[in-house]
Protein backbone atom coordinates (compact mmCIF):
# COMPACT_ATOMS: atom_id res chain seq x y z
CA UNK A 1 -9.15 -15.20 -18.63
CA UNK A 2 -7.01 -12.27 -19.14
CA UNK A 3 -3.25 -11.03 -17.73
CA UNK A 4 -5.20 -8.67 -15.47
CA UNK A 5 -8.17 -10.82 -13.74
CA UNK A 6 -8.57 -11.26 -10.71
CA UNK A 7 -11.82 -13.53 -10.69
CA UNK A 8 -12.03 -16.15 -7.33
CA UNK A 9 -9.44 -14.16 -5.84
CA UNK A 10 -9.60 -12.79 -2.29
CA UNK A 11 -8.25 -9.45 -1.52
CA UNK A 12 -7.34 -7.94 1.96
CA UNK A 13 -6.09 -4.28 1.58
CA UNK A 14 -5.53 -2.57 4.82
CA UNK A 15 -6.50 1.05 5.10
CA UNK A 16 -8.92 0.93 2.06
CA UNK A 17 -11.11 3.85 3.30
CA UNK A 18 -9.70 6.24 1.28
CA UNK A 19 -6.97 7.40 -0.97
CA UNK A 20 -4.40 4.70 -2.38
CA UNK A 21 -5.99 1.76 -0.24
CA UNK A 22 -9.78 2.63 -1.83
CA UNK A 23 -8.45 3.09 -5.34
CA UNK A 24 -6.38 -0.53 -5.19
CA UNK A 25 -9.91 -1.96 -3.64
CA UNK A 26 -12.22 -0.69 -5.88
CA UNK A 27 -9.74 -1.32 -9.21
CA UNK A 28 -9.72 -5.27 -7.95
CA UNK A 29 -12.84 -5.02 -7.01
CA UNK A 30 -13.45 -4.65 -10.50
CA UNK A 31 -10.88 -6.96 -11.91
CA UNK A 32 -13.13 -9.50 -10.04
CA UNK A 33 -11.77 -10.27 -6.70
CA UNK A 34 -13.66 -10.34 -3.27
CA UNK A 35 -11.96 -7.14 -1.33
CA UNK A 36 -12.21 -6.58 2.19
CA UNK A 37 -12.20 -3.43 3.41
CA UNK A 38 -10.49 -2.09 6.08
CA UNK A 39 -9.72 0.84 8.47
CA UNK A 40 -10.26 2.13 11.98
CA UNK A 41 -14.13 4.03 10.91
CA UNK A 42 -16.44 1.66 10.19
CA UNK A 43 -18.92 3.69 8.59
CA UNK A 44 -16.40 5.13 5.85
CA UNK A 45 -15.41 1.76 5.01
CA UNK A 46 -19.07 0.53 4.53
CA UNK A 47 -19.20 3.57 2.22
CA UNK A 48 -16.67 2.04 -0.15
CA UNK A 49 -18.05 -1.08 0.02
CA UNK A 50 -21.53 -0.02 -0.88
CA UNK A 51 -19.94 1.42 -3.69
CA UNK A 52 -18.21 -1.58 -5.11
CA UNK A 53 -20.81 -3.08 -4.38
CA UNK A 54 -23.45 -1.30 -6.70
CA UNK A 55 -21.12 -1.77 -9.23
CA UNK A 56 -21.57 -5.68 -8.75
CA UNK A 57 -17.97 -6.13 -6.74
CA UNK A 58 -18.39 -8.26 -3.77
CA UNK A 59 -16.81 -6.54 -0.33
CA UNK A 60 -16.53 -7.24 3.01
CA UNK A 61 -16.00 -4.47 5.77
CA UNK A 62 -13.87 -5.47 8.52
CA UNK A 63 -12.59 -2.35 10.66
CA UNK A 64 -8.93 -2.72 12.05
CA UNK A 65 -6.11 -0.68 14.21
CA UNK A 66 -3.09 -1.77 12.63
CA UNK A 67 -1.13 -0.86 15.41
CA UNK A 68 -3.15 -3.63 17.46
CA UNK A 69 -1.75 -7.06 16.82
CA UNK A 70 -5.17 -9.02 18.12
CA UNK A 71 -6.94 -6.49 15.57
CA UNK A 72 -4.75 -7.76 12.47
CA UNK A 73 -5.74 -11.18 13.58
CA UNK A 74 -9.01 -10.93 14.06
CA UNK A 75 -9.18 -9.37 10.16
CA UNK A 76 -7.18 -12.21 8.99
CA UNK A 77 -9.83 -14.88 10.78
CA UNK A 78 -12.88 -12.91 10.04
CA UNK A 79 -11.85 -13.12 6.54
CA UNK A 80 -10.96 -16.53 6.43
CA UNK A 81 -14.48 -17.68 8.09
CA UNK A 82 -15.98 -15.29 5.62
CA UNK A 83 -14.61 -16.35 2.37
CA UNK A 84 -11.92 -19.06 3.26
CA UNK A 85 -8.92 -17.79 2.32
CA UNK A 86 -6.54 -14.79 1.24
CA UNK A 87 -5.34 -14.70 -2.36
CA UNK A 88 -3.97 -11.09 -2.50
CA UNK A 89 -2.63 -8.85 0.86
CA UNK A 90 -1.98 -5.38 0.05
CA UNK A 91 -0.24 -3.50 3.12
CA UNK A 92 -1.46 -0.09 2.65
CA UNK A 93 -2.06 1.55 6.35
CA UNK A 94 0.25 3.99 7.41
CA UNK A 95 0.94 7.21 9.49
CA UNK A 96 3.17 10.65 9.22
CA UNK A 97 2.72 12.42 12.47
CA UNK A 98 5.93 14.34 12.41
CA UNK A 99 7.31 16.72 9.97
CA UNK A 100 10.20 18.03 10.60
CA UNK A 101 14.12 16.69 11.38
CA UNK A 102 14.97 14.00 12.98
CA UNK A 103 16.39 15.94 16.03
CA UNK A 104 12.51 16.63 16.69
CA UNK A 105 11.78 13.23 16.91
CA UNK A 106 10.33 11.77 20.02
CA UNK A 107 10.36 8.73 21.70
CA UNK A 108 6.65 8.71 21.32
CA UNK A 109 6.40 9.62 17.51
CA UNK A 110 9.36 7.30 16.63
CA UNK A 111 7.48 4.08 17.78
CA UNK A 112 4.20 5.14 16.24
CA UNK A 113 5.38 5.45 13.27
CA UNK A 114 7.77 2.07 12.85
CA UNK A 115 5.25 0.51 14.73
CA UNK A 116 2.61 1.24 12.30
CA UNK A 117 4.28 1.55 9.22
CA UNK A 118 6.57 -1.60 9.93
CA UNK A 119 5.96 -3.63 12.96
CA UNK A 120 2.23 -3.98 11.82
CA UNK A 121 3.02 -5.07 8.24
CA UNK A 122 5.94 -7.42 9.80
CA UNK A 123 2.97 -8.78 11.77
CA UNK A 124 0.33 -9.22 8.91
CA UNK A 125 2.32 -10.75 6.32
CA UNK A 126 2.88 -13.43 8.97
CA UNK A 127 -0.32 -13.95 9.94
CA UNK A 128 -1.27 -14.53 6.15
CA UNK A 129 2.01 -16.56 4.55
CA UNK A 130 1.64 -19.59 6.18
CA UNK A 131 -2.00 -20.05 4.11
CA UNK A 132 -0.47 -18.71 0.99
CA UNK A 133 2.55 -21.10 1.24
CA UNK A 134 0.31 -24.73 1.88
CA UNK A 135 -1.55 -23.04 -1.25
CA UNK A 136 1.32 -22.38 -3.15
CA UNK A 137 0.08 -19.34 -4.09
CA UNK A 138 -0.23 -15.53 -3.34
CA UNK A 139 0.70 -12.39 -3.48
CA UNK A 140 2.05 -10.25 -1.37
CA UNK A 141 1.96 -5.93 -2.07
CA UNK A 142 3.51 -2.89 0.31
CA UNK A 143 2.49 0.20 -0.04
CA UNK A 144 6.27 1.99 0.68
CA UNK A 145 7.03 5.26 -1.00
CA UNK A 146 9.98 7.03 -2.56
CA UNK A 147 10.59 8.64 0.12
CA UNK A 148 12.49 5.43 0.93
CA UNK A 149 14.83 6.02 -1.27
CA UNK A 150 15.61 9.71 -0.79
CA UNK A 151 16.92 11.31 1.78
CA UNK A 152 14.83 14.04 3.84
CA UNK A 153 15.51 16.90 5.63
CA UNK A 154 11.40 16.41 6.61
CA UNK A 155 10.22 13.48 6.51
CA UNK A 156 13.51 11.45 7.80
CA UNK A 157 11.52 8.96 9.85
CA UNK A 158 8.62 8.43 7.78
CA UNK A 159 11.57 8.07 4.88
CA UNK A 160 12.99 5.27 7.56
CA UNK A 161 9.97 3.24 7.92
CA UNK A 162 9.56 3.24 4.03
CA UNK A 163 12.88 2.03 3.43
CA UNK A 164 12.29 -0.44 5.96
CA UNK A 165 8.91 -1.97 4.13
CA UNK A 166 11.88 -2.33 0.95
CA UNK A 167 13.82 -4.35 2.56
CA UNK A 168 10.49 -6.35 4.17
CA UNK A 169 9.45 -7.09 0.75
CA UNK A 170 12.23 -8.44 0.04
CA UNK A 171 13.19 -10.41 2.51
CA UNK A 172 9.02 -11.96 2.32
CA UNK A 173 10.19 -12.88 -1.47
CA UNK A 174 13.46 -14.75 -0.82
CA UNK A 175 11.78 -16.28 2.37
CA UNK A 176 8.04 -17.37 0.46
CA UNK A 177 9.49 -17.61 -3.54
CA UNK A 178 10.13 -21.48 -2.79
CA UNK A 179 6.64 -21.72 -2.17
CA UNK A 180 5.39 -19.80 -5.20
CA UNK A 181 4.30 -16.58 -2.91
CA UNK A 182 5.71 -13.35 -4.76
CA UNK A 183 5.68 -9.81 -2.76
CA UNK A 184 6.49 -6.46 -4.50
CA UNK A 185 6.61 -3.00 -3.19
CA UNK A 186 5.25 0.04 -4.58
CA UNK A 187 6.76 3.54 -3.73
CA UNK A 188 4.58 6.42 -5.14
CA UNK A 189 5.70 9.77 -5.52
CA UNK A 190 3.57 12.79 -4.61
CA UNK A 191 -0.24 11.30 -4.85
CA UNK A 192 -3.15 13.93 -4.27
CA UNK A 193 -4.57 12.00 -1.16
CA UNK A 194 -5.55 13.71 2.32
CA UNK A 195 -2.58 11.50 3.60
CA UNK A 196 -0.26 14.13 1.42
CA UNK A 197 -2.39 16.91 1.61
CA UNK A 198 0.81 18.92 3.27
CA UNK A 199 2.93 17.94 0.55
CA UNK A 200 0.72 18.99 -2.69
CA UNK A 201 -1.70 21.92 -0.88
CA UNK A 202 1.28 23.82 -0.23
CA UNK A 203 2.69 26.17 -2.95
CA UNK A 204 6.11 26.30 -1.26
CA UNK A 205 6.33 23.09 -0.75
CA UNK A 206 10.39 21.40 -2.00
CA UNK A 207 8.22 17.95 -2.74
CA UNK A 208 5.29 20.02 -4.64
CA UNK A 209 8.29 21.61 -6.16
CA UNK A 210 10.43 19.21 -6.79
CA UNK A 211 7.43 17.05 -8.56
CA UNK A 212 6.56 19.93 -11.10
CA UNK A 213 10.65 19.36 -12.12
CA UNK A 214 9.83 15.59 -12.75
CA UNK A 215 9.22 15.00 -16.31
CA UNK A 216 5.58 14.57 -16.09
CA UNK A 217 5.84 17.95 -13.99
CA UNK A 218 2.31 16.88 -12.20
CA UNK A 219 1.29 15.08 -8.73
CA UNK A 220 -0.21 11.28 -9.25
CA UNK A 221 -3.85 10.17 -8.84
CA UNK A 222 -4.30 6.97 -6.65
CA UNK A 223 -5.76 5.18 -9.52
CA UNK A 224 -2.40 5.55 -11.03
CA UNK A 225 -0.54 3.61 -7.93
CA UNK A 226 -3.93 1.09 -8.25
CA UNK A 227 -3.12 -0.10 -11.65
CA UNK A 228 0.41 -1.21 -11.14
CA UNK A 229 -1.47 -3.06 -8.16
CA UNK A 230 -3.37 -4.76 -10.24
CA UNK A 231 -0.52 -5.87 -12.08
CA UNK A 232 1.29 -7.08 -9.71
CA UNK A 233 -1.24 -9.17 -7.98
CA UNK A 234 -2.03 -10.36 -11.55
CA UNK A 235 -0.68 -13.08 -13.85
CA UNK A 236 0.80 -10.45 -15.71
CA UNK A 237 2.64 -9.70 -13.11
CA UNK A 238 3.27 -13.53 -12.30
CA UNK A 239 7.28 -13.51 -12.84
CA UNK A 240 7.86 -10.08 -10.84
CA UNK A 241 8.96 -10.63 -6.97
CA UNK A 242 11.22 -8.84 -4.93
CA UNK A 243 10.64 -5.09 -6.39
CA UNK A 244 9.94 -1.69 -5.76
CA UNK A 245 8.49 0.14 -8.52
CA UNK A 246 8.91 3.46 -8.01
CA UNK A 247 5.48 5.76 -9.22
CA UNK A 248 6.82 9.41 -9.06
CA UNK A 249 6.06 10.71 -12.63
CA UNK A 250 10.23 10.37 -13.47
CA UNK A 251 10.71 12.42 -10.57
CA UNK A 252 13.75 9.71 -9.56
CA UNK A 253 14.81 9.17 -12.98
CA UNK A 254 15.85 13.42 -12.72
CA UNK A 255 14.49 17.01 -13.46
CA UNK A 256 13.81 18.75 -16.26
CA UNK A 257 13.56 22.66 -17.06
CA UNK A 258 9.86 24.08 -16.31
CA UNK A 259 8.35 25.48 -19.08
CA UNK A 260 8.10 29.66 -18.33
């Protein structure tokens, strides 16, 4: 066995039709565990799975609203009948419907976003730590971003609900450590996913601009956020709960001068 297997485990990554989710599916996938995946389209989550599948990965498609609590159940029981447990939950799912200040901000968009980005995950992780602690084991992952730890003159409420999946991790690793349940939080930077296509497809865009400043002066691939992952859900990873690692390229760590 080595840091990074994953063999017997059972993996539950929510949106895992595309972008960051896929890439932390199919990367555990082939680490060995049993990955369910999930999102709202059926058919494009059968499309990953037939893909880790062919590659000898065993995957289970179970579609899910996050933003409906009897939908997060029903993944969480499906899975359980199907393979009797969850090792691994990776809180992926998320939304950005607004772009703009917060002035803009309605009533509407606020709760769709905290309720999707936040409320949902709130909801999950409970619906899975109560297994993981008579175990005493799991692991616990949220997808946040560093947007969480910036301020925006943009993306303020997305940057809120971000912030607030920090301080969730967190609070799931003082709450679950006893029971030997870590949770970590990962906060990519820029990532060229449709999720960000506003942020990277845009030439004049400050967070496009303010990436090519970042000492690796280039956007991230999801298989980049998929590998720390990995790690974390990992032995290697076994001693690490109650973080955010931030994946950004250096962008937090400051600029340097572009190259003419």
């Amino acid at each position: 066995m080595t840091l990074f297997d994953l063999s017997g485990k059972v993996a539950v990554i929510t949106g895992s039709s595309k972008g960051i989710g896929r890439a932390i599916a199919e990367r555990m996938a082939e680490h060995g565990a049993k990955v369910v995946i999930s999102s709202r389209k059926v058919e494009a989550c059968e499309a990953v799975a037939a893909g880790i599948r062919a590659k000898g990965g065993e995957a289970l498609v179970q579609p899910c609203h996050v933003g409906k609590k009897e939908d997060l159940q029903n993944l969480v029981d499906v899975t359980n009948r199907h393979w009797g447990r969850i090792d691994i939950l990776v809180c992926n799912a998320a939304v950005n419907p607004y772009f703009g200040p917060s002035l803009g901000v309605t009533d509407e968009i606020y709760d769709r976003v905290m309720d999707t980005n936040v409320k949902s995950n709130f909801w999950l992780c409970n619906m899975v730590l109560p297994q993981m602690g008579e175990r005493k084991d799991g692991v616990v992952i949220i997808v946040s971003s560093i947007a969480g730890v910036q301020g925006s003159d943009r993306l303020g409420l997305y940057a809120l609900s971000k912030a607030a999946d920090m301080q969730l991790t967190r609070n799931i690793a003082v709450e679950w450590g006893p029971h030997n349940i870590r949770a970590n939080c990962l906060a990519p930077g820029v990532i060229k996913t449709d999720f960000s296509r506003a942020l990277w497809d845009n030439p004049n865009s400050t967070s496009l601009q303010a990436t090519r400043q970042a000492p690796l002066m280039r956007i991230g691939t999801p298989d980049e956020v998929a590998g720390a992952a990995v790690f974390f859900a990992s032995r290697a990873g076994a001693f690490i709960t109650g973080q955010t690692l931030l994946i950004d390229g250096g962008r937090s760590s400051g600029r340097v001068s572009t190259p003419a």
